[in-house]
C-alpha atoms as a PDB file:
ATOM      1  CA  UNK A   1      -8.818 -22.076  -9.972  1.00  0.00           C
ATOM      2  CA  UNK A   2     -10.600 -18.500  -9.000  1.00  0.00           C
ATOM      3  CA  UNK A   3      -9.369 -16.343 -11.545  1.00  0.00           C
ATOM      4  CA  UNK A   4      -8.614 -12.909  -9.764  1.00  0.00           C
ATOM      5  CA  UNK A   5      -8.681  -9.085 -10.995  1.00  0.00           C
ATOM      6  CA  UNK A   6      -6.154  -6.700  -9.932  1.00  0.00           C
ATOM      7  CA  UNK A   7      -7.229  -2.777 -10.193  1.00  0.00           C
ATOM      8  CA  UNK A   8      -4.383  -0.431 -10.005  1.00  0.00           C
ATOM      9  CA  UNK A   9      -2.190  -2.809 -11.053  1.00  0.00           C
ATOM     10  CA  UNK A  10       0.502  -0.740 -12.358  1.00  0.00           C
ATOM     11  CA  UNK A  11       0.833   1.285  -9.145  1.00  0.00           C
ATOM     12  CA  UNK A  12       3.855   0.722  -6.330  1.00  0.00           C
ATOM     13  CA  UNK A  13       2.093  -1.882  -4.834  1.00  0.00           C
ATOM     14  CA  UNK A  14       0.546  -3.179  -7.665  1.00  0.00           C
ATOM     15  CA  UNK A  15       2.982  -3.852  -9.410  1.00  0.00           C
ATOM     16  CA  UNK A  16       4.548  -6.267  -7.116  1.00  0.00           C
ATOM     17  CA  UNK A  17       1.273  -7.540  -5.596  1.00  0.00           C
ATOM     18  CA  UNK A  18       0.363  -8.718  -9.356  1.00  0.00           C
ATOM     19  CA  UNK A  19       3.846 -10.269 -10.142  1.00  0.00           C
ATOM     20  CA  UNK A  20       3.642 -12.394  -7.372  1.00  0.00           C
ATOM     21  CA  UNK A  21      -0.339 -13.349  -7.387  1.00  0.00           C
ATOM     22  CA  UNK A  22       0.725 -14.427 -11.114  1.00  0.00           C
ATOM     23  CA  UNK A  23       3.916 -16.374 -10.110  1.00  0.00           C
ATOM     24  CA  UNK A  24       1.675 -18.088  -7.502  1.00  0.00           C
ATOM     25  CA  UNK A  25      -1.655 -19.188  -9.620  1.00  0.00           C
ATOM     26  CA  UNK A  26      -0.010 -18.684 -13.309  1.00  0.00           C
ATOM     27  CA  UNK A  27      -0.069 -16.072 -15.674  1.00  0.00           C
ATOM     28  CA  UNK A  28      -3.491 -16.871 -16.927  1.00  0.00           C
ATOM     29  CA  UNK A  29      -5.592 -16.511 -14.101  1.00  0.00           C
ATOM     30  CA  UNK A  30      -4.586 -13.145 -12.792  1.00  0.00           C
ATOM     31  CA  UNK A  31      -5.850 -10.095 -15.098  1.00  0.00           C
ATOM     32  CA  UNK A  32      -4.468  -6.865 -14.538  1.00  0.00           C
ATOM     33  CA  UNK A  33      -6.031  -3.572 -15.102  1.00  0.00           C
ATOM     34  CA  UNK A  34      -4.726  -0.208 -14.956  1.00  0.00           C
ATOM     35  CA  UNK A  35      -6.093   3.184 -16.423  1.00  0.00           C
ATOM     36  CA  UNK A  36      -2.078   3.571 -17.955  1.00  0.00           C
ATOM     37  CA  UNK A  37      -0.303   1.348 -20.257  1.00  0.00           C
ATOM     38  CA  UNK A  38       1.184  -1.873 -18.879  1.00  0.00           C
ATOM     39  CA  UNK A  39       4.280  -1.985 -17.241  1.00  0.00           C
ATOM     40  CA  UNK A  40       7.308  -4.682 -17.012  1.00  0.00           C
ATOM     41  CA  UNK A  41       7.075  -5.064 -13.473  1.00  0.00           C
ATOM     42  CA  UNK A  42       3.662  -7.057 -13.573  1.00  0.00           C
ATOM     43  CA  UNK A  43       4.725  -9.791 -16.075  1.00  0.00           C
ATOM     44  CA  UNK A  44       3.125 -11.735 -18.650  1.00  0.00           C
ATOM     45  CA  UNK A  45      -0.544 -12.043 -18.441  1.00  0.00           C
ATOM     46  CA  UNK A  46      -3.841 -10.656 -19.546  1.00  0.00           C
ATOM     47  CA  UNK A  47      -4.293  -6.714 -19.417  1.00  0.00           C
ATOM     48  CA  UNK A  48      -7.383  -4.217 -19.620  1.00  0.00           C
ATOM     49  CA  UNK A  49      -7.481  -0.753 -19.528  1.00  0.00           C
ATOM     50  CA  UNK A  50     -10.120   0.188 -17.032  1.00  0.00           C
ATOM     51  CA  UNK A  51     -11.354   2.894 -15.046  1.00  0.00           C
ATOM     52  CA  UNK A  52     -12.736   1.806 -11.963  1.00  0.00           C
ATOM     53  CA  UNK A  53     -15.166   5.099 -11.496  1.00  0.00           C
ATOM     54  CA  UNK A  54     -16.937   3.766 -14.551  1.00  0.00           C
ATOM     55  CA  UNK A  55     -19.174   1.098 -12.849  1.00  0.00           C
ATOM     56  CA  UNK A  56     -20.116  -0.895 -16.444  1.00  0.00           C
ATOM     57  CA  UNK A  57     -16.285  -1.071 -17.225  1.00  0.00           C
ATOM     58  CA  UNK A  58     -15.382  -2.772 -13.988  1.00  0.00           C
ATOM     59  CA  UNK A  59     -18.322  -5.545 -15.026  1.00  0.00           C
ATOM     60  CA  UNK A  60     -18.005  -6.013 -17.974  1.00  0.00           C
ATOM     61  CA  UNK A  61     -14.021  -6.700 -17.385  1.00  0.00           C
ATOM     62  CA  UNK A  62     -14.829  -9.286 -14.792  1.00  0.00           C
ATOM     63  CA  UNK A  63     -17.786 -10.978 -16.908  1.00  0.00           C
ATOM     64  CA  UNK A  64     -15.226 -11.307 -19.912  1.00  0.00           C
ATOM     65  CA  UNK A  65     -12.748 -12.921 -17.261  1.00  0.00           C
ATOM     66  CA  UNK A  66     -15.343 -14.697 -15.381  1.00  0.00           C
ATOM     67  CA  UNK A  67     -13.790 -13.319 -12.272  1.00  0.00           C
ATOM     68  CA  UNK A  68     -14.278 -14.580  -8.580  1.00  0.00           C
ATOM     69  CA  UNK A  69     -11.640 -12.325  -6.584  1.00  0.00           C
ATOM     70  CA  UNK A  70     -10.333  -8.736  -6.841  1.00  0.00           C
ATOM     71  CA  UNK A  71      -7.698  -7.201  -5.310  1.00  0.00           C
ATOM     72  CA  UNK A  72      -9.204  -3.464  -5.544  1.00  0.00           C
ATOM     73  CA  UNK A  73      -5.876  -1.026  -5.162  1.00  0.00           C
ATOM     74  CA  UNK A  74      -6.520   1.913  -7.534  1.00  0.00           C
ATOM     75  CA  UNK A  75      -6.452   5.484  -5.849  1.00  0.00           C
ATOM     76  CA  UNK A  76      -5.217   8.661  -5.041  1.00  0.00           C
ATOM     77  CA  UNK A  77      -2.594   8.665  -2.469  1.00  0.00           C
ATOM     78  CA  UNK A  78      -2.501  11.080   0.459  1.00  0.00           C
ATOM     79  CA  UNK A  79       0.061  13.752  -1.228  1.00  0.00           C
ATOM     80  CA  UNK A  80      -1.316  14.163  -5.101  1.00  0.00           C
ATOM     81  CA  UNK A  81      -5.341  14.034  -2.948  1.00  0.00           C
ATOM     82  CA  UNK A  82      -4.412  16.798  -0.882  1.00  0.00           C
ATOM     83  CA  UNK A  83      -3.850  18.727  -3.960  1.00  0.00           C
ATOM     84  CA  UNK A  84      -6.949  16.777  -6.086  1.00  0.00           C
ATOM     85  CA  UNK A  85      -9.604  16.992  -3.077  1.00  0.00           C
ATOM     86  CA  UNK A  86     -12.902  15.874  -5.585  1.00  0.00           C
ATOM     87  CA  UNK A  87     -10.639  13.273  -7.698  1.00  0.00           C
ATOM     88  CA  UNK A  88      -9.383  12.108  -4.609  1.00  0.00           C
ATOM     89  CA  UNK A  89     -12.823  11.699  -3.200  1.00  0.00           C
ATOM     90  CA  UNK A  90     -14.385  10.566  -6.833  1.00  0.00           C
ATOM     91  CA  UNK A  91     -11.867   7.696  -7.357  1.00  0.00           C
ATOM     92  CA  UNK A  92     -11.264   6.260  -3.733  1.00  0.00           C
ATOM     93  CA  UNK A  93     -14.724   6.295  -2.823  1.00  0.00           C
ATOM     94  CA  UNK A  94     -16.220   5.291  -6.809  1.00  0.00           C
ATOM     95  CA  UNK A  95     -13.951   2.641  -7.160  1.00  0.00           C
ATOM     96  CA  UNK A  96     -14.593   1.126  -3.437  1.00  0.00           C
ATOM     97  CA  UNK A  97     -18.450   0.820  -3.833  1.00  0.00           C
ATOM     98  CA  UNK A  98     -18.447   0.109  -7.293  1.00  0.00           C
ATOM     99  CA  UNK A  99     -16.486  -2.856  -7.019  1.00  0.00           C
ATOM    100  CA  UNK A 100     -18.262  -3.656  -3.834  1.00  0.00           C
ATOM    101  CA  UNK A 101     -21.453  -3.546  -5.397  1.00  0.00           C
ATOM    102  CA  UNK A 102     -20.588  -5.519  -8.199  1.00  0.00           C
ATOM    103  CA  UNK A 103     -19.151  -7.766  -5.805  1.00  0.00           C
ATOM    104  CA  UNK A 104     -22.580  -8.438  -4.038  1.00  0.00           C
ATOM    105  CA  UNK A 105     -24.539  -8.396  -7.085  1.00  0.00           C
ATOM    106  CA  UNK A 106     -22.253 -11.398  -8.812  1.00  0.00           C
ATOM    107  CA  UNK A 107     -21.324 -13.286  -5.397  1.00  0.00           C
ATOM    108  CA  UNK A 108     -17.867 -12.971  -5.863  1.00  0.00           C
ATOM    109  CA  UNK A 109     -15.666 -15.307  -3.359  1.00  0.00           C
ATOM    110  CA  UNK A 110     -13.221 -12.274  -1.992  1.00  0.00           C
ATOM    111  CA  UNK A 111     -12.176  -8.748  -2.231  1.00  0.00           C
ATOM    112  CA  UNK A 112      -8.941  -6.962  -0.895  1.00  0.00           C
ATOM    113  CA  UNK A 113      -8.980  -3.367  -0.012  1.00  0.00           C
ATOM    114  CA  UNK A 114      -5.756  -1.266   0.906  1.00  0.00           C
ATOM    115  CA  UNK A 115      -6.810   0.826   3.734  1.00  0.00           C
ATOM    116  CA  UNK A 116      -3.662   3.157   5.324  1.00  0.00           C
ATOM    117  CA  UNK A 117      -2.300   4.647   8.834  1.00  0.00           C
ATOM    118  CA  UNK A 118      -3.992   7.510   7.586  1.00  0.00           C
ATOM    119  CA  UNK A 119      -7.535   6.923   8.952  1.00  0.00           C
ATOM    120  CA  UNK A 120      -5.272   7.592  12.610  1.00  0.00           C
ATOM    121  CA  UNK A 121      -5.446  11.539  13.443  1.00  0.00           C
ATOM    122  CA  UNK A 122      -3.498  13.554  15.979  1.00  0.00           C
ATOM    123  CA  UNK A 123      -5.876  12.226  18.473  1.00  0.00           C
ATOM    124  CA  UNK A 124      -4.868   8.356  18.217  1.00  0.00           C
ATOM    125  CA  UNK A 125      -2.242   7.162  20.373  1.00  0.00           C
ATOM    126  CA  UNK A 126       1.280   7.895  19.220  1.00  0.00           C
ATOM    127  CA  UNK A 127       3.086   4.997  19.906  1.00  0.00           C
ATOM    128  CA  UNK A 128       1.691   1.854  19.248  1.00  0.00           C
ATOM    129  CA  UNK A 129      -1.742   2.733  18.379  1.00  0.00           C
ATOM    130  CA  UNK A 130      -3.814   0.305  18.854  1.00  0.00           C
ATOM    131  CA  UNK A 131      -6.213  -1.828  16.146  1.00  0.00           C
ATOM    132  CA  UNK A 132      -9.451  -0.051  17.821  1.00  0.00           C
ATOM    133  CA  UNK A 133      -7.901   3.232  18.436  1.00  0.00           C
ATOM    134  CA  UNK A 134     -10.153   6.852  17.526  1.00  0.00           C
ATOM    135  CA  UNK A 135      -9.976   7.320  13.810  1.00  0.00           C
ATOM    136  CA  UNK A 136     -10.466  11.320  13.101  1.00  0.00           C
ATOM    137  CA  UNK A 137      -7.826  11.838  10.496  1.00  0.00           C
ATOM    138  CA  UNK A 138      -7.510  15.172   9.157  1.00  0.00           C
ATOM    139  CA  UNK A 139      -6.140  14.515   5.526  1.00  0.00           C
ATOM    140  CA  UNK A 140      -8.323  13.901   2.589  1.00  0.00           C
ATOM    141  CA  UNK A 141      -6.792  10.803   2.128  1.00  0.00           C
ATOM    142  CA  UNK A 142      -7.765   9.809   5.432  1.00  0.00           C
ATOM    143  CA  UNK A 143     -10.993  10.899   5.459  1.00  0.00           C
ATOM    144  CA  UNK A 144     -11.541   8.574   2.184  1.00  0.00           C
ATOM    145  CA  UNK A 145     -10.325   5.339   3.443  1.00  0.00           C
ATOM    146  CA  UNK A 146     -11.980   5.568   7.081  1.00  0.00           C
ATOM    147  CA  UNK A 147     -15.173   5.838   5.127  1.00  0.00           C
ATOM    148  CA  UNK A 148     -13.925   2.947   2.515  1.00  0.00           C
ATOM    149  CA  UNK A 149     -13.462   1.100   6.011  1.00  0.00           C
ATOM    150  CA  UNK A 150     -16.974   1.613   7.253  1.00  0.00           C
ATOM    151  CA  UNK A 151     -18.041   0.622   3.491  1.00  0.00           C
ATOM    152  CA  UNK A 152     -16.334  -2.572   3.659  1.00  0.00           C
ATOM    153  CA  UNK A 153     -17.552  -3.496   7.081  1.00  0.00           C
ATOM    154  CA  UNK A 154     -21.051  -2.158   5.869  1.00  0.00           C
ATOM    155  CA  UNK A 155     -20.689  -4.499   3.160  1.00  0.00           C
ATOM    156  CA  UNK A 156     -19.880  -7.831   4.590  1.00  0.00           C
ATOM    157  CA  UNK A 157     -22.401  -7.047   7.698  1.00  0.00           C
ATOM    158  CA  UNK A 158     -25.459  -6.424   5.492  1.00  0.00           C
ATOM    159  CA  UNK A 159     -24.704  -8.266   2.535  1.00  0.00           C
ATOM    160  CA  UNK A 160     -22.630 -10.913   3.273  1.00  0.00           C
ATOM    161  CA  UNK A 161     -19.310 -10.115   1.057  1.00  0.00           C
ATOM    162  CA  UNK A 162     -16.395 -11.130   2.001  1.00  0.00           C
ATOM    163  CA  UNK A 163     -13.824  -7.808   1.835  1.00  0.00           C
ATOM    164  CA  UNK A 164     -10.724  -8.134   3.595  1.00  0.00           C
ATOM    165  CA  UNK A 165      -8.252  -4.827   4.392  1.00  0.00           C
ATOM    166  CA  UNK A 166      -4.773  -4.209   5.926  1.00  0.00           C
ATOM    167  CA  UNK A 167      -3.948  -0.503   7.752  1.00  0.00           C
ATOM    168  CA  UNK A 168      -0.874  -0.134   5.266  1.00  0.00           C
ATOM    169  CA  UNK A 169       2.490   1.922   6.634  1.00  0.00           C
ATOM    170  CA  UNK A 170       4.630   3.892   4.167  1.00  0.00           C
ATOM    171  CA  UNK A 171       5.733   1.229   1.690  1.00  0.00           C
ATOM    172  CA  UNK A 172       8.772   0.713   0.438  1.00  0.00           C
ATOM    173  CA  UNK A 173       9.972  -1.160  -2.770  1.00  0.00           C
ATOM    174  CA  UNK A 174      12.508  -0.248  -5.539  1.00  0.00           C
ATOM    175  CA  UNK A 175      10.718  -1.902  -8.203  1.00  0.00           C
ATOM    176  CA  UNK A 176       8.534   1.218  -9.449  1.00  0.00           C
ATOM    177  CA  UNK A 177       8.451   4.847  -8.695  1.00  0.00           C
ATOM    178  CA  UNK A 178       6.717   6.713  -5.721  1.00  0.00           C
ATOM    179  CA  UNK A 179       2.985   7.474  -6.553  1.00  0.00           C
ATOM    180  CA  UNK A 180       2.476  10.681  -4.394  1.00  0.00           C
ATOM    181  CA  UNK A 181       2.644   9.330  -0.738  1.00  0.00           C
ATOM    182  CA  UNK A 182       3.975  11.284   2.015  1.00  0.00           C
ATOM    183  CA  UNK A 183       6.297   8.462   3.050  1.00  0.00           C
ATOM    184  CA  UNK A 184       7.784   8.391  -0.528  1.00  0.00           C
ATOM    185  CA  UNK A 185      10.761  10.158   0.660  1.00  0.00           C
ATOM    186  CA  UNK A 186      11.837   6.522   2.076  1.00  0.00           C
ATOM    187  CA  UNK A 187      11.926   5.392  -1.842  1.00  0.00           C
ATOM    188  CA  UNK A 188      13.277   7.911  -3.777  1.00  0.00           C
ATOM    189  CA  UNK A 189      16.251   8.282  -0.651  1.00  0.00           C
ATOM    190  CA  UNK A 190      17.801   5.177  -2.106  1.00  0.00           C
ATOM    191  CA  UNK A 191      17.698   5.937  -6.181  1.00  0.00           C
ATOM    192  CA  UNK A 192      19.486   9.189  -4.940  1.00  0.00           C
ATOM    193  CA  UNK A 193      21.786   7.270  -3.090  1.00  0.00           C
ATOM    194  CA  UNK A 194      23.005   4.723  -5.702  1.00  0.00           C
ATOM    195  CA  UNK A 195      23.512   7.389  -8.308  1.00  0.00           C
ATOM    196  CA  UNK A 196      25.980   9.084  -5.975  1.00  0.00           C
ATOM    197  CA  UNK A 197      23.669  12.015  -5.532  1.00  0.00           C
ATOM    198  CA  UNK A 198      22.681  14.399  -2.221  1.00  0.00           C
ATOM    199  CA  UNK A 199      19.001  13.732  -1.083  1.00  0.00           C
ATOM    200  CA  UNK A 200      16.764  16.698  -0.060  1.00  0.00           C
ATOM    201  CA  UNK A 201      14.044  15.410   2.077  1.00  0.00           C
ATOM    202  CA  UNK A 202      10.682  16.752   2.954  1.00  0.00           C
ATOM    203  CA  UNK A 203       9.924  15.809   6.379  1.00  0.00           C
ATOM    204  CA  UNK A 204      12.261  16.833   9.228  1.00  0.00           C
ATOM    205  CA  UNK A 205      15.054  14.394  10.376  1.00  0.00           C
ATOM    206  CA  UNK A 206      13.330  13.628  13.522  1.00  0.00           C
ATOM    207  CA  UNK A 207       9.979  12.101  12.061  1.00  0.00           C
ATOM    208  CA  UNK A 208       9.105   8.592  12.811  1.00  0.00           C
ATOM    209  CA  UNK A 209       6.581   6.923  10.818  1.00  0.00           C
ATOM    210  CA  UNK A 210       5.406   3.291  10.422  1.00  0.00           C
ATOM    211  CA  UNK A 211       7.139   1.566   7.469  1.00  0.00           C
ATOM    212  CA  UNK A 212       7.030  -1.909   5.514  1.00  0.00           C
ATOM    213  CA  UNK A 213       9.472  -3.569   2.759  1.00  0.00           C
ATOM    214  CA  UNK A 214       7.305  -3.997  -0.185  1.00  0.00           C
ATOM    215  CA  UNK A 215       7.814  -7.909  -0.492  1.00  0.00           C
ATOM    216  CA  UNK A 216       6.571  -7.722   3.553  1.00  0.00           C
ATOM    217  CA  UNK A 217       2.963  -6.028   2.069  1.00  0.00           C
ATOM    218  CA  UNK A 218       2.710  -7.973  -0.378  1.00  0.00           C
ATOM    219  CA  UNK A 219       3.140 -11.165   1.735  1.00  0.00           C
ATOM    220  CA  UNK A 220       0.708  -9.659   4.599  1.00  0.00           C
ATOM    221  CA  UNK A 221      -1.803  -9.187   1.457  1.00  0.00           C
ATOM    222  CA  UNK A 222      -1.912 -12.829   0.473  1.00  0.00           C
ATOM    223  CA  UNK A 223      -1.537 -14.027   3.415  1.00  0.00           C
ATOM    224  CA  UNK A 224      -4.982 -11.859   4.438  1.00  0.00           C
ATOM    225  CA  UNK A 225      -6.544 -13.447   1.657  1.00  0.00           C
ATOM    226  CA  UNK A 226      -5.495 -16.798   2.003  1.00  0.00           C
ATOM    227  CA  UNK A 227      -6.565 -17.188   5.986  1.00  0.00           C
ATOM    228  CA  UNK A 228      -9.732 -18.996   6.913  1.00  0.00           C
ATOM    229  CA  UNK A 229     -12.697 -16.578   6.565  1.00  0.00           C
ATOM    230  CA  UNK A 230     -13.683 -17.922  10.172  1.00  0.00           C
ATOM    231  CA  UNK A 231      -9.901 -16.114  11.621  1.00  0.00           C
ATOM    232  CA  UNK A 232     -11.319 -13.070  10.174  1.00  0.00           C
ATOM    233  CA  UNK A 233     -12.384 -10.997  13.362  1.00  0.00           C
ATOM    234  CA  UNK A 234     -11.762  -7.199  11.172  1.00  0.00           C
ATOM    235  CA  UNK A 235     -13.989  -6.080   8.830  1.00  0.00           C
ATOM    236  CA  UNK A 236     -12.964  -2.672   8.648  1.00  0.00           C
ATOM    237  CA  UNK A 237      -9.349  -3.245   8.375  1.00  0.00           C
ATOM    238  CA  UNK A 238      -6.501  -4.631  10.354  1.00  0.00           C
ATOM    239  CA  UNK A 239      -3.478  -2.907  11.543  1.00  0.00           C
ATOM    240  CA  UNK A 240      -0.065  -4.655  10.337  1.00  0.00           C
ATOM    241  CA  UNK A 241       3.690  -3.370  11.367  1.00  0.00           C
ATOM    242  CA  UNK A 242       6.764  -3.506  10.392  1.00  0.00           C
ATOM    243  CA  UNK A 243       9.367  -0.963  11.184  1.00  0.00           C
ATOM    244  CA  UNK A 244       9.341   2.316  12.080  1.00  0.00           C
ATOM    245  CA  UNK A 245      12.191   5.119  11.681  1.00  0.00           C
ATOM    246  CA  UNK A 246      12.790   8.506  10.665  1.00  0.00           C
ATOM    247  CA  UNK A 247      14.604   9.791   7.796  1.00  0.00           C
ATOM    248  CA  UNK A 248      17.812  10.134  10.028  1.00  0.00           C
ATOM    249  CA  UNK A 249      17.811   6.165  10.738  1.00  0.00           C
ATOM    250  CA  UNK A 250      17.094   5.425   7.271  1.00  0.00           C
ATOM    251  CA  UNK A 251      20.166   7.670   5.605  1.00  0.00           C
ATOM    252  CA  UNK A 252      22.169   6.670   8.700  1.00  0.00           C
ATOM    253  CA  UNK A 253      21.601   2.462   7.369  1.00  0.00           C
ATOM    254  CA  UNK A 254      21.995   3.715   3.954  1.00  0.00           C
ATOM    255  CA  UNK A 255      25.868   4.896   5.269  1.00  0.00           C
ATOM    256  CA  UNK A 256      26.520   1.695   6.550  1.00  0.00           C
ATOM    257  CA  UNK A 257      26.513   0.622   2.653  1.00  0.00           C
ATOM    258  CA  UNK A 258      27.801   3.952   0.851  1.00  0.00           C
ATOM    259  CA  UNK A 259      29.231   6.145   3.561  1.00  0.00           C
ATOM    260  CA  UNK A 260      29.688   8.862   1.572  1.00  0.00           C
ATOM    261  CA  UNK A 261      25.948   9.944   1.264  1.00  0.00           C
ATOM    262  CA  UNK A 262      24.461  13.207   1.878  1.00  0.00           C
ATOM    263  CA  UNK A 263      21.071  13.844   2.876  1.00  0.00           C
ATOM    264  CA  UNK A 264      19.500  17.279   3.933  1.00  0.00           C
ATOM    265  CA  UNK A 265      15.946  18.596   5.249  1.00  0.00           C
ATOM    266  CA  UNK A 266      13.406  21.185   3.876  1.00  0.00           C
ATOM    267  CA  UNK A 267      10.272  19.825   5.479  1.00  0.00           C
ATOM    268  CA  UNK A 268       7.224  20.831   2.950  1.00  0.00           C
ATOM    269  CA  UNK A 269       3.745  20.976   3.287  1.00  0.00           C
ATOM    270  CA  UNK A 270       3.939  16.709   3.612  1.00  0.00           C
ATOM    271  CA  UNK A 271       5.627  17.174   7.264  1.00  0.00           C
ATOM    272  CA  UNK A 272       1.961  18.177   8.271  1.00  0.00           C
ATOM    273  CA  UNK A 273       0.332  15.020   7.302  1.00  0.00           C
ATOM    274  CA  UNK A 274       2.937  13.021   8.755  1.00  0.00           C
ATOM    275  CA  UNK A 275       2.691  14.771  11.871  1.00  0.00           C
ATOM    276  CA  UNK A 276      -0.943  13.447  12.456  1.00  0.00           C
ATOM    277  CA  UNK A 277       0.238  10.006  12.053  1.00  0.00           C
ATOM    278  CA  UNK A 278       1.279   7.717  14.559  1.00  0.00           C
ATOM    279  CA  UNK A 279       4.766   6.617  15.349  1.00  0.00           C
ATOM    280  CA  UNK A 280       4.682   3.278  15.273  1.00  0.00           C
ATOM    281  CA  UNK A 281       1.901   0.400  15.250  1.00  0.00           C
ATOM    282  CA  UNK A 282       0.207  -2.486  17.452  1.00  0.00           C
ATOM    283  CA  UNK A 283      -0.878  -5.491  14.931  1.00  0.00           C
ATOM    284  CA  UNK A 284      -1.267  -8.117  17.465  1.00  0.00           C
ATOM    285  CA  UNK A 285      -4.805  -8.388  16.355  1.00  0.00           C
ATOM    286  CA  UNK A 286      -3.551  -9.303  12.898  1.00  0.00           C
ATOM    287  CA  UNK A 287      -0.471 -11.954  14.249  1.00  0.00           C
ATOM    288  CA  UNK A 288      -3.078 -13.801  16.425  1.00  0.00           C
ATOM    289  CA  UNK A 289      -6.299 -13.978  13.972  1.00  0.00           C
ATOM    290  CA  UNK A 290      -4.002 -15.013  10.643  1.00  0.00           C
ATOM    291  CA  UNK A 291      -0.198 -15.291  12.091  1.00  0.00           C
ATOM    292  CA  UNK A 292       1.155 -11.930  10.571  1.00  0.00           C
ATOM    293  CA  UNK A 293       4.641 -11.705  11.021  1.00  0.00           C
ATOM    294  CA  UNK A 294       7.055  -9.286   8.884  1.00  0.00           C
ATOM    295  CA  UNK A 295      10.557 -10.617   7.514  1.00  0.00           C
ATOM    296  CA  UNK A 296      12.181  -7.538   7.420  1.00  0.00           C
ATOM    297  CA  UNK A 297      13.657  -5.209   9.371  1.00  0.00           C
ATOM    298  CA  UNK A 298      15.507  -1.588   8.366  1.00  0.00           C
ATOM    299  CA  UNK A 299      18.884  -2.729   7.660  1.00  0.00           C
ATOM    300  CA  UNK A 300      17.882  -5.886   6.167  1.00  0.00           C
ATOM    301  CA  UNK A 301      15.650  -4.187   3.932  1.00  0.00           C
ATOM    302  CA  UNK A 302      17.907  -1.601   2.851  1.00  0.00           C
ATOM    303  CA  UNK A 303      20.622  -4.221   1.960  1.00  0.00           C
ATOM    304  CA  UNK A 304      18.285  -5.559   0.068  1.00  0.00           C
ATOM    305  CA  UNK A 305      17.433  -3.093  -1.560  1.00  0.00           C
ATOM    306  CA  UNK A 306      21.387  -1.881  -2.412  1.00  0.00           C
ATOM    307  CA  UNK A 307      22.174  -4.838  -3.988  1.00  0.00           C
ATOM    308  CA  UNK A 308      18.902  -4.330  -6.664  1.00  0.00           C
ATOM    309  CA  UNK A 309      19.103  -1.043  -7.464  1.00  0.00           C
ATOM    310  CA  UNK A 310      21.229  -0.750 -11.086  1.00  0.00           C
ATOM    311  CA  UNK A 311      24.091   1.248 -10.336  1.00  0.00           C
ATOM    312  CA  UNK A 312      24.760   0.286  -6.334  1.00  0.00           C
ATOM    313  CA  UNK A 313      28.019  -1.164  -7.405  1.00  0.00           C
ATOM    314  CA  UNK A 314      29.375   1.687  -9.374  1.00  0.00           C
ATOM    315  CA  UNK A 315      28.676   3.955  -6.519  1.00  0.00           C
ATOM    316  CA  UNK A 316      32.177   5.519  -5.450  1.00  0.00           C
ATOM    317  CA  UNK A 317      32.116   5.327  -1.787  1.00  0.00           C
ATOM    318  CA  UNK A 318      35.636   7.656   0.263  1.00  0.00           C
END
């Protein structure tokens, strides 16, 4: 068995993506690393503290583990990096190529990147945008993972390593807290709602953006990794879909299971990044090279959701 590093593991995605990974291969073979403390959410297993800008850190982790497979996910997301432009740019960019390198230099079997929507830029086709559509984004956040793309293809083409990526949505899960994502409005919405509480929201009720279900990524993720490196056909990164809806559809499903909540809108300086992203997403690349196919859909997922969140049954509904 490949034993297999997670970076970032403590993160939204993380968390979830390293629960499962070690419910799948065993506690044992999956070590997670995270520049915080542990949390709950990832389980029982080995834990380092690392930070993946520091090159001889990263190595000397996966000699010590004799690791063959990382899922790379630490970063800055595209709220905190508009306000941390060099971090941003430091620890996205860092972290890709020294785990890349490191990667080439030790033959390791697989990586897994987390590219995002927001390589896309007001120039890419609204709806449905296609898997080879013009990628100008105009974020910072953007900017860093269209150039982590071109890295990873860069990569595999003149090296040979084998990094695989997914074009993430907004996730959702109600596991962990938002980690400074514009589309975090779509997480918090439902601790607000459970607690009986009105939800301010930062992007206008109107705006449509490509969403997944957290347990969806984290399937599309393993799934990635798992599929024959021959059905690979994306070395950049693949688009994958879900659902997409707007902050109006979200708290209108959210009624359906606590009619009496209140939601109201004071778009922020966030509305402007998710006005450069596309409304919704074609992944038929991704379903024919590896069979990608979501389980979720928005009322399914919020249901879901509901009926985990502590308090959802307390919630006094008129």
């Amino acid at each position: 068995m490949s034993k297999i590093l997670v970076t970032g593991a403590c993160g939204q995605l993380g968390s979830e993506l390293t629960a499962e990974l070690r419910n799948i291969h065993g506690s044992e073979y999956v070590v997670a690393t995270d520049i915080t403390d542990p949390n709950p959410q990832i389980g029982e297993g080995p834990y380092e503290h690392l930070d993946v800008m520091n090159r001889d850190q990263i190595e000397k982790v996966i000699e010590q583990h004799e690791i063959r497979v990382v899922y790379h996910l630490a970063a800055l997301l595209s709220a905190n990096a508009e306000k941390k432009i060099g971090l941003a740019w430091k620890l996205n960019m860092d972290g890709l190529l020294n785990v890349l390198s490191i990667a080439r230099d030790k033959s390791l079997e697989k990586i897994f990147w987390p590219s995002s929507i927001a390589v896309f830029g007001p120039d890419a086709q609204k709806n449905y945008t296609p898997q080879n559509s013009p990628c100008n984004p105009t974020t910072v956040y953007g900017i860093s993972k269209l150039a982590g793309e071109q890295w990873c293809a860069y990569f595999h083409r003149s090296f040979g390593v084998d990094v695989r990526s997914l074009r993430y949505p907004g996730l959702i899960g109600y596991k962990s807290l938002p980690g400074g994502g514009t589309t975090d409005y779509a997480v918090e919405i439902y601790h607000k709602a459970v607690k009986g509480e009105p939800f301010e929201c930062f992007l206008d009720k109107a705006s449509i953006l490509p969403m997944m279900y957290m347990s969806d990524a984290v399937k599309a993720t393993i799934d990635l990794m798992n599929a024959s490196e021959k059905n690979i056909s994306i070395r950049t990164s693949y688009n994958i879909a879900a659902i997409s809806f707007s902050p109006e559809e979200i708290s209108d499903a959210i009624r359906k299971n606590i009619p009496g909540f209140e939601i109201t809108y004071t778009p922020d300086h966030r509305q402007k990044i998710a006005d450069s992203w596309p409304n919704s997403i074609d992944d038929s690349t991704a379903r024919s090279d590896w069979n990608w196919k979501p389980e979720h859909d928005l009322h399914s997922m919020t249901e879901d959701i509901l009926k985990h969140l502590p308090g959802f049954w307390g919630v006094e509904t008129p």
